[in-house]
PDB file of N, CA and C in Angstrom:
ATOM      1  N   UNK A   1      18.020 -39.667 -19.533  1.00  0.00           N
ATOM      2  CA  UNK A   1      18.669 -38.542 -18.888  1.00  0.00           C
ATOM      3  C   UNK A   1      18.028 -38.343 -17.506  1.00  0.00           C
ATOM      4  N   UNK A   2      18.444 -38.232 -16.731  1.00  0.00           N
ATOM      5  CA  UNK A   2      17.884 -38.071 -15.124  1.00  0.00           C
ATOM      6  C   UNK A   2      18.287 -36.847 -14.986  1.00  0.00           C
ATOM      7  N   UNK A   3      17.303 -36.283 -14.258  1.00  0.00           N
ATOM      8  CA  UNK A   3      16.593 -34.700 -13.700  1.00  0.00           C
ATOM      9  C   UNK A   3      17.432 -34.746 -13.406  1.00  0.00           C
ATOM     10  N   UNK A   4      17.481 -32.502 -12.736  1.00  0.00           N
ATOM     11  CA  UNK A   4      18.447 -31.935 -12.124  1.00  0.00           C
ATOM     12  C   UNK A   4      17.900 -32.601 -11.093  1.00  0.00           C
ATOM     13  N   UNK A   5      18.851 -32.072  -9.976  1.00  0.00           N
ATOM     14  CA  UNK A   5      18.170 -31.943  -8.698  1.00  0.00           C
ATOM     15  C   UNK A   5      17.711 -30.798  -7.994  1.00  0.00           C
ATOM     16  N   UNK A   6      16.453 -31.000  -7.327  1.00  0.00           N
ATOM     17  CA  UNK A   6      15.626 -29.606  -6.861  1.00  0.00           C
ATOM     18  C   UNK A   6      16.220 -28.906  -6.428  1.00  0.00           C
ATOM     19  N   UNK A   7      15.669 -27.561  -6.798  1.00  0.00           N
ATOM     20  CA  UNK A   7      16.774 -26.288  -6.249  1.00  0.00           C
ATOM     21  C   UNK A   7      16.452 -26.285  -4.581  1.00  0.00           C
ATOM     22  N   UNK A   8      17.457 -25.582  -3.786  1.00  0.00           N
ATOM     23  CA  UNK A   8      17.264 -25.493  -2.263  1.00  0.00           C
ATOM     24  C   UNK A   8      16.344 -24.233  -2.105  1.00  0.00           C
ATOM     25  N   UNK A   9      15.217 -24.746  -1.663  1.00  0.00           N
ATOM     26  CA  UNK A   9      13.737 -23.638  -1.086  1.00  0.00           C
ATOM     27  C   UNK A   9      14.421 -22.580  -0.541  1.00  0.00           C
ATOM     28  N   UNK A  10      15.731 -22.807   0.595  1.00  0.00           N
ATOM     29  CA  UNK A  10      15.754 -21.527   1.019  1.00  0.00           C
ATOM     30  C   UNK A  10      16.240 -20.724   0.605  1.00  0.00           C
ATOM     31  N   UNK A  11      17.534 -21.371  -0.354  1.00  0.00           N
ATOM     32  CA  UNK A  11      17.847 -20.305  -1.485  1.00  0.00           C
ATOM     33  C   UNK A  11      17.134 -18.963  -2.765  1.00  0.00           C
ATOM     34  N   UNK A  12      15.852 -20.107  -2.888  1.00  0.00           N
ATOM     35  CA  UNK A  12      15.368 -19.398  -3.493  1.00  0.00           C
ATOM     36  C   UNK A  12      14.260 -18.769  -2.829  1.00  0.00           C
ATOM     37  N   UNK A  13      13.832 -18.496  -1.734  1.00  0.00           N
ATOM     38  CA  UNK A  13      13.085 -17.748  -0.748  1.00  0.00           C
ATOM     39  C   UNK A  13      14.199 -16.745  -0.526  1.00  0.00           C
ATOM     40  N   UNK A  14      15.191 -16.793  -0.764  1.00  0.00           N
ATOM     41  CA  UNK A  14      16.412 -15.863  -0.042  1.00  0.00           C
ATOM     42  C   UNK A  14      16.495 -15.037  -1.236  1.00  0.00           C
ATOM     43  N   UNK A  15      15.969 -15.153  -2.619  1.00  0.00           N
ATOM     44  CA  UNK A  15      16.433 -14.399  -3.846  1.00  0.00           C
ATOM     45  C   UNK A  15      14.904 -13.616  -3.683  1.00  0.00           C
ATOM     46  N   UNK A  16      14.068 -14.513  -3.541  1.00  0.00           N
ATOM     47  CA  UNK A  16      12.864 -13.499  -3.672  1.00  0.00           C
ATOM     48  C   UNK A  16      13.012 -12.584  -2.532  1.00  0.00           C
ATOM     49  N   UNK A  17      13.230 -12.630  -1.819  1.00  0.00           N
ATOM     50  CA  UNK A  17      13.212 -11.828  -0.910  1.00  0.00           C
ATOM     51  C   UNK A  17      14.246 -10.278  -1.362  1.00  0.00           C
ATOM     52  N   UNK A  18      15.167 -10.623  -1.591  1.00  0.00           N
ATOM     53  CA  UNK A  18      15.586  -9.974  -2.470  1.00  0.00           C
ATOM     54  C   UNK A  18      15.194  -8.919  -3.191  1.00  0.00           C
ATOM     55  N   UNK A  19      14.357  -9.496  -4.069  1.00  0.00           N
ATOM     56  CA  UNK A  19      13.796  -8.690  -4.820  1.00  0.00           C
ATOM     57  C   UNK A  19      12.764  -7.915  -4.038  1.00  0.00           C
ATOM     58  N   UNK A  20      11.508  -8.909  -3.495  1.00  0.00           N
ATOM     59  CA  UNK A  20      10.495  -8.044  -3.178  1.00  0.00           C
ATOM     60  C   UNK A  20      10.494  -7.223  -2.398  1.00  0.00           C
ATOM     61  N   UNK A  21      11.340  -7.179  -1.095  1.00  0.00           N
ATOM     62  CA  UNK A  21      11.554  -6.109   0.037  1.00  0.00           C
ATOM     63  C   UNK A  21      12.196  -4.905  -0.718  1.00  0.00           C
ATOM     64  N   UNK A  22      12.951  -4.914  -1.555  1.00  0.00           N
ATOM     65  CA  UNK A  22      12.760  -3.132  -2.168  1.00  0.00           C
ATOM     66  C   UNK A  22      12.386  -3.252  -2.969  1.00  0.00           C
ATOM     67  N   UNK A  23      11.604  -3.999  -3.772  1.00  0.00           N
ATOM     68  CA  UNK A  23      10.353  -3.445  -4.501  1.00  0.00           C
ATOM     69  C   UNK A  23       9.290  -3.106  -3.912  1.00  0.00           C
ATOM     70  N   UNK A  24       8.716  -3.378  -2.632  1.00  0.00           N
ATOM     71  CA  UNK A  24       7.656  -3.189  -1.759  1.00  0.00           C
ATOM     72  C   UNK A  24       7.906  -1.627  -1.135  1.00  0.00           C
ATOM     73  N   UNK A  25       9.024  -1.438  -0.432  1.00  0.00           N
ATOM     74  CA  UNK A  25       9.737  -0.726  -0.633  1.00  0.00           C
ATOM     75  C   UNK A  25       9.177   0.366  -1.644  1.00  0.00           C
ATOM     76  N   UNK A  26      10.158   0.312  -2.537  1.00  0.00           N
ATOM     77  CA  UNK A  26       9.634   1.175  -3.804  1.00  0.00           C
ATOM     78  C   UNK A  26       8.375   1.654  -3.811  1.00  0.00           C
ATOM     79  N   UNK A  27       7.364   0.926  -4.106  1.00  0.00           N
ATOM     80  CA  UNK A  27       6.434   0.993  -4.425  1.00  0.00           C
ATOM     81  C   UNK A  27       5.549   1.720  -3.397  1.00  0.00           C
ATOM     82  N   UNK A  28       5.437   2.023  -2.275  1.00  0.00           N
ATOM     83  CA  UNK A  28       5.492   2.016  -0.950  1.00  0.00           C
ATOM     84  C   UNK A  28       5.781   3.552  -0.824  1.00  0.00           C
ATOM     85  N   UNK A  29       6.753   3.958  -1.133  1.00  0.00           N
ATOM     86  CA  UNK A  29       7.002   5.587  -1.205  1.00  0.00           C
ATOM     87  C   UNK A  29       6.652   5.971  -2.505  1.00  0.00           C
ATOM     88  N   UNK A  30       6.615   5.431  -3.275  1.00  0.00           N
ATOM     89  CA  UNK A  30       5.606   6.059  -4.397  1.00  0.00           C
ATOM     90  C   UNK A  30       4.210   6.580  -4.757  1.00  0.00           C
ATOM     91  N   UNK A  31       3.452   4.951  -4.151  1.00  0.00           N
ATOM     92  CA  UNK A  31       2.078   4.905  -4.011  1.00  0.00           C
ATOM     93  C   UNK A  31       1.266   5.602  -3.097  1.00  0.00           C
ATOM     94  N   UNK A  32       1.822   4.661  -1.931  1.00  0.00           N
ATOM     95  CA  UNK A  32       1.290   5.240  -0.639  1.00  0.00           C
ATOM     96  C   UNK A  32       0.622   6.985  -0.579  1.00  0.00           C
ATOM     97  N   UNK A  33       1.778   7.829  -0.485  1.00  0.00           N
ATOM     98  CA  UNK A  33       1.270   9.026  -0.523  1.00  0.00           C
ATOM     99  C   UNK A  33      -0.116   9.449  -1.673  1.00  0.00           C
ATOM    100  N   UNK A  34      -0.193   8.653  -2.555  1.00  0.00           N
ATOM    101  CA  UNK A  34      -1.399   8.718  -3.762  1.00  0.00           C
ATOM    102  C   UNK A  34      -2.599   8.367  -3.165  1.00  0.00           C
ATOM    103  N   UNK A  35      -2.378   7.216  -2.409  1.00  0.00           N
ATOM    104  CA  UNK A  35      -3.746   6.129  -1.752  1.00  0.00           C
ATOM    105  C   UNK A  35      -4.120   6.516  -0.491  1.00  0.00           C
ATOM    106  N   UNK A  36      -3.474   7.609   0.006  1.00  0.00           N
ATOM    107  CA  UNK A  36      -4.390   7.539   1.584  1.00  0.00           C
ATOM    108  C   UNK A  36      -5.703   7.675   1.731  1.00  0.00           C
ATOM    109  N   UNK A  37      -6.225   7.881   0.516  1.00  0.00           N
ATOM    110  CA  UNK A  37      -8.275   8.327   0.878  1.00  0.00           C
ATOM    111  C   UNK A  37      -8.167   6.887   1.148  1.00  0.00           C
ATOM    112  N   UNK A  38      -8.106   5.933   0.601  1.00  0.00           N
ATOM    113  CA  UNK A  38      -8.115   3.983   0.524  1.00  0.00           C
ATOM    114  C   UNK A  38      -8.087   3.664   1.692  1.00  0.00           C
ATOM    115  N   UNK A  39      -8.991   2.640   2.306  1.00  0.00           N
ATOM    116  CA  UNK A  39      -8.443   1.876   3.377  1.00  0.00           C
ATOM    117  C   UNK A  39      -7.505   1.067   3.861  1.00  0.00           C
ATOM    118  N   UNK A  40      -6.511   0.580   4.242  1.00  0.00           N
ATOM    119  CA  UNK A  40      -5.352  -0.051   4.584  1.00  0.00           C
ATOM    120  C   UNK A  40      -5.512  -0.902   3.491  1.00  0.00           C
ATOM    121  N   UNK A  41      -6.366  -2.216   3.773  1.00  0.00           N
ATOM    122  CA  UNK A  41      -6.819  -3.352   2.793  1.00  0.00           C
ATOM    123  C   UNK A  41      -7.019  -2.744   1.514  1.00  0.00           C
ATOM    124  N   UNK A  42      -7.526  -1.975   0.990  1.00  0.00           N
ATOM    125  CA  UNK A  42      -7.241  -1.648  -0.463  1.00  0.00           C
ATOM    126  C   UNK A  42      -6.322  -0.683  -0.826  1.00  0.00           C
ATOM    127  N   UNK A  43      -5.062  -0.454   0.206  1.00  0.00           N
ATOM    128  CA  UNK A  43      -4.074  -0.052  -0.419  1.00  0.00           C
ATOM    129  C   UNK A  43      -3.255  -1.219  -0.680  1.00  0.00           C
ATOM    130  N   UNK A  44      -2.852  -2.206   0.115  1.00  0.00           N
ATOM    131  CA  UNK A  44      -2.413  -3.396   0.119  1.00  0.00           C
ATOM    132  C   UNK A  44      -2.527  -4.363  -0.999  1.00  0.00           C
ATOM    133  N   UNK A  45      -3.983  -3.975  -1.244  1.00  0.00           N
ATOM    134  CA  UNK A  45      -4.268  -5.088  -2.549  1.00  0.00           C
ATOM    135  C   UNK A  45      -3.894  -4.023  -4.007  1.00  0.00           C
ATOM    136  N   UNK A  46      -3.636  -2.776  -3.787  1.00  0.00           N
ATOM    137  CA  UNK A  46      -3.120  -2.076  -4.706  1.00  0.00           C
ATOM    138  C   UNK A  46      -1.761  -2.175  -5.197  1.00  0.00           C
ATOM    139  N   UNK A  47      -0.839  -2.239  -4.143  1.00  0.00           N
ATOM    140  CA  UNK A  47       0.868  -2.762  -3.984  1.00  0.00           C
ATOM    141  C   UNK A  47       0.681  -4.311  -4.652  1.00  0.00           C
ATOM    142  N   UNK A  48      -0.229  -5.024  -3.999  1.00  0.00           N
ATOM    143  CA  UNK A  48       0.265  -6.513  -4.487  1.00  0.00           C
ATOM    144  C   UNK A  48      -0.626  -6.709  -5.670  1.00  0.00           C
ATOM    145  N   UNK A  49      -1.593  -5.905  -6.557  1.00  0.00           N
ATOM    146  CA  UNK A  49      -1.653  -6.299  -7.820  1.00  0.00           C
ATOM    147  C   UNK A  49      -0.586  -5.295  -8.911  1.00  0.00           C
ATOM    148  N   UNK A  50       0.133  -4.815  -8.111  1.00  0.00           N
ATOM    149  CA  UNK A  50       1.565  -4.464  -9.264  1.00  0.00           C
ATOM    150  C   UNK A  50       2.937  -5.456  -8.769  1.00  0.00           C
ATOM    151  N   UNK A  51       3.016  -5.977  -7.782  1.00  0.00           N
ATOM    152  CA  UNK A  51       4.093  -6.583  -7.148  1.00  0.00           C
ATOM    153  C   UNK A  51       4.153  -8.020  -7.592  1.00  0.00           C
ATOM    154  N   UNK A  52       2.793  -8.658  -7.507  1.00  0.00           N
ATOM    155  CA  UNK A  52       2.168 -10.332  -7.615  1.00  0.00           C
ATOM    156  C   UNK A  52       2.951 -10.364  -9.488  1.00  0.00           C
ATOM    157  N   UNK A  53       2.426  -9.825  -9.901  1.00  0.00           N
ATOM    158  CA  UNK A  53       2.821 -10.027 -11.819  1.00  0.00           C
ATOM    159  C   UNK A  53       3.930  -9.785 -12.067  1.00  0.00           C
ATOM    160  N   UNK A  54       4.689  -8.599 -11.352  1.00  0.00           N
ATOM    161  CA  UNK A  54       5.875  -8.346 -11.264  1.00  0.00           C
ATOM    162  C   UNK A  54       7.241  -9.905 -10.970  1.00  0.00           C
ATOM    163  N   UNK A  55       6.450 -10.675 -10.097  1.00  0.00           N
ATOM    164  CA  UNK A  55       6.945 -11.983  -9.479  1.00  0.00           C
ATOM    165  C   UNK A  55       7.037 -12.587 -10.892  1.00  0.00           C
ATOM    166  N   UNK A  56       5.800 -13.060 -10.754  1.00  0.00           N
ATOM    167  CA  UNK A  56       5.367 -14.236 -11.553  1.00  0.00           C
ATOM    168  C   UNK A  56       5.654 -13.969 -13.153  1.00  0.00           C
ATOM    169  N   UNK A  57       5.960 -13.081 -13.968  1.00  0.00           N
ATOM    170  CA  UNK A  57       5.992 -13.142 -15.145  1.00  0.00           C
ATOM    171  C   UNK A  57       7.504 -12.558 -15.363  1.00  0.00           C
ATOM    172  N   UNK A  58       8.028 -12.020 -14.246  1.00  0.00           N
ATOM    173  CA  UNK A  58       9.330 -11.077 -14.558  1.00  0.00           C
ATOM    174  C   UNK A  58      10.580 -12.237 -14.135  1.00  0.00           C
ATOM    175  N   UNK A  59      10.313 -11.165 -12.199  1.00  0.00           N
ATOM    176  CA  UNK A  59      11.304 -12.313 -11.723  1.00  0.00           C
ATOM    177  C   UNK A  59      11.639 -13.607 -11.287  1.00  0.00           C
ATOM    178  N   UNK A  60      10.824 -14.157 -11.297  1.00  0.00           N
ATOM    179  CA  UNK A  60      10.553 -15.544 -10.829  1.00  0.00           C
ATOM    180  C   UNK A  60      11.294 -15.762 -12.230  1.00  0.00           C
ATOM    181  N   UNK A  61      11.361 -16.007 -13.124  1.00  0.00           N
ATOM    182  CA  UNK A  61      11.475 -16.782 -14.289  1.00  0.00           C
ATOM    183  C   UNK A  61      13.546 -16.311 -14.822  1.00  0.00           C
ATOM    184  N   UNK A  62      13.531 -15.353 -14.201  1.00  0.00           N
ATOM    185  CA  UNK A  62      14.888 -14.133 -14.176  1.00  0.00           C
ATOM    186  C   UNK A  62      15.392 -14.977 -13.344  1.00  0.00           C
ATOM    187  N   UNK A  63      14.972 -15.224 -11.986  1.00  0.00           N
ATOM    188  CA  UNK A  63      16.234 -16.121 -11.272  1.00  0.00           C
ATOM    189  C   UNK A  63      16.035 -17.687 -11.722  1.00  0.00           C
ATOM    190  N   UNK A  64      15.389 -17.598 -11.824  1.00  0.00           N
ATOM    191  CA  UNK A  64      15.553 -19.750 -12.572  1.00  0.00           C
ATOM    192  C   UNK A  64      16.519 -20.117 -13.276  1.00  0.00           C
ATOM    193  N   UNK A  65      16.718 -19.050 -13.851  1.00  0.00           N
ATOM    194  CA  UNK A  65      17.506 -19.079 -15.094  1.00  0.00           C
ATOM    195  C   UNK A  65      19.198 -18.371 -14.563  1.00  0.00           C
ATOM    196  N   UNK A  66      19.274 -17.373 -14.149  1.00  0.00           N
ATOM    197  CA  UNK A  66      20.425 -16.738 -13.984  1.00  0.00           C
ATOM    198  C   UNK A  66      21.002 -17.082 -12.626  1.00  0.00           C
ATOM    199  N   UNK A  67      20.510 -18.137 -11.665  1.00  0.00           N
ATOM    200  CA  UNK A  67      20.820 -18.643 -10.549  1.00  0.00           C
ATOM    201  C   UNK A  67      20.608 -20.178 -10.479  1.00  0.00           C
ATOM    202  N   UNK A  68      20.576 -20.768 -11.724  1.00  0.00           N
ATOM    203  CA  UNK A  68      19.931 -22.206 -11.709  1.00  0.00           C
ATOM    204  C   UNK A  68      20.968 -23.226 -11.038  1.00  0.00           C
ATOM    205  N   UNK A  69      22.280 -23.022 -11.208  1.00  0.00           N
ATOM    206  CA  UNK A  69      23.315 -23.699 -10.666  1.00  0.00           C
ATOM    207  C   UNK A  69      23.458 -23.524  -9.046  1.00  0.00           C
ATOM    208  N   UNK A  70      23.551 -22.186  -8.940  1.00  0.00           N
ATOM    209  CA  UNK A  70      23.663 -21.461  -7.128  1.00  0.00           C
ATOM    210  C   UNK A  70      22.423 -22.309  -6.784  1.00  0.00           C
ATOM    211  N   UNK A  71      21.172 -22.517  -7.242  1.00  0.00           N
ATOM    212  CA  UNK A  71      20.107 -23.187  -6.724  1.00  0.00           C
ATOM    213  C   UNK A  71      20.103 -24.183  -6.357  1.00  0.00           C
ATOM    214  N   UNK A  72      20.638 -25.196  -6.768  1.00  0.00           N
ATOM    215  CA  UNK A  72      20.518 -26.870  -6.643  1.00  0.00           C
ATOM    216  C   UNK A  72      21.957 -27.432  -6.256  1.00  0.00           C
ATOM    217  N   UNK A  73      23.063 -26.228  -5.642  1.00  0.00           N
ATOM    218  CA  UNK A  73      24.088 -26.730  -5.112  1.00  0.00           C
ATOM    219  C   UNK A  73      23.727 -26.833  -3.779  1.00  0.00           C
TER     220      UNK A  73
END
C-alpha cells in the first residue's frame, strides 16, 4: 500500500492559526487582567502553558483527522 501524500504545510499553518489567534485572544482578556503584578515574560509563559497542551493534545490531532483530505489536496 503506498502512503498518503503529505499534507500542504500551509494549509495546515492556515488551520492552526485559526485556532490559536482567538484562543490567544481569549485567553488574553481573561488572564491578563489577573497577571499584571507578573512581568511581561511570565505572563507569556502563563498564556502558552495553557495554549501549548491545548495544541498538542486537543487540536492538532482534531484537524488531522477532520481536515485530512482538504490537507493533502
Amino acid at each position: 500500500m503506498t502512503p498518503p501524500p503529505p499534507f500542504k504545510k500551509w494549509k495546515f499553518a492556515f488551520l492552526v492559526w485559526c485556532f490559536i489567534y482567538p484562543m490567544i485572544t481569549l485567553v488574553s482578556m481573561f488572564l491578563l487582567p489577573h497577571l499584571q503584578f507578573l512581568p511581561g515574560p511570565l505572563r507569556t509563559l502563563s498564556i502558552s502553558l495553557i495554549l501549548v497542551p491545548l495544541m498538542v493534545w486537543f487540536y492538532i490531532p482534531f484537524i488531522q483527522k477532520r481536515f485530512y483530505n482538504w490537507l493533502r489536496k
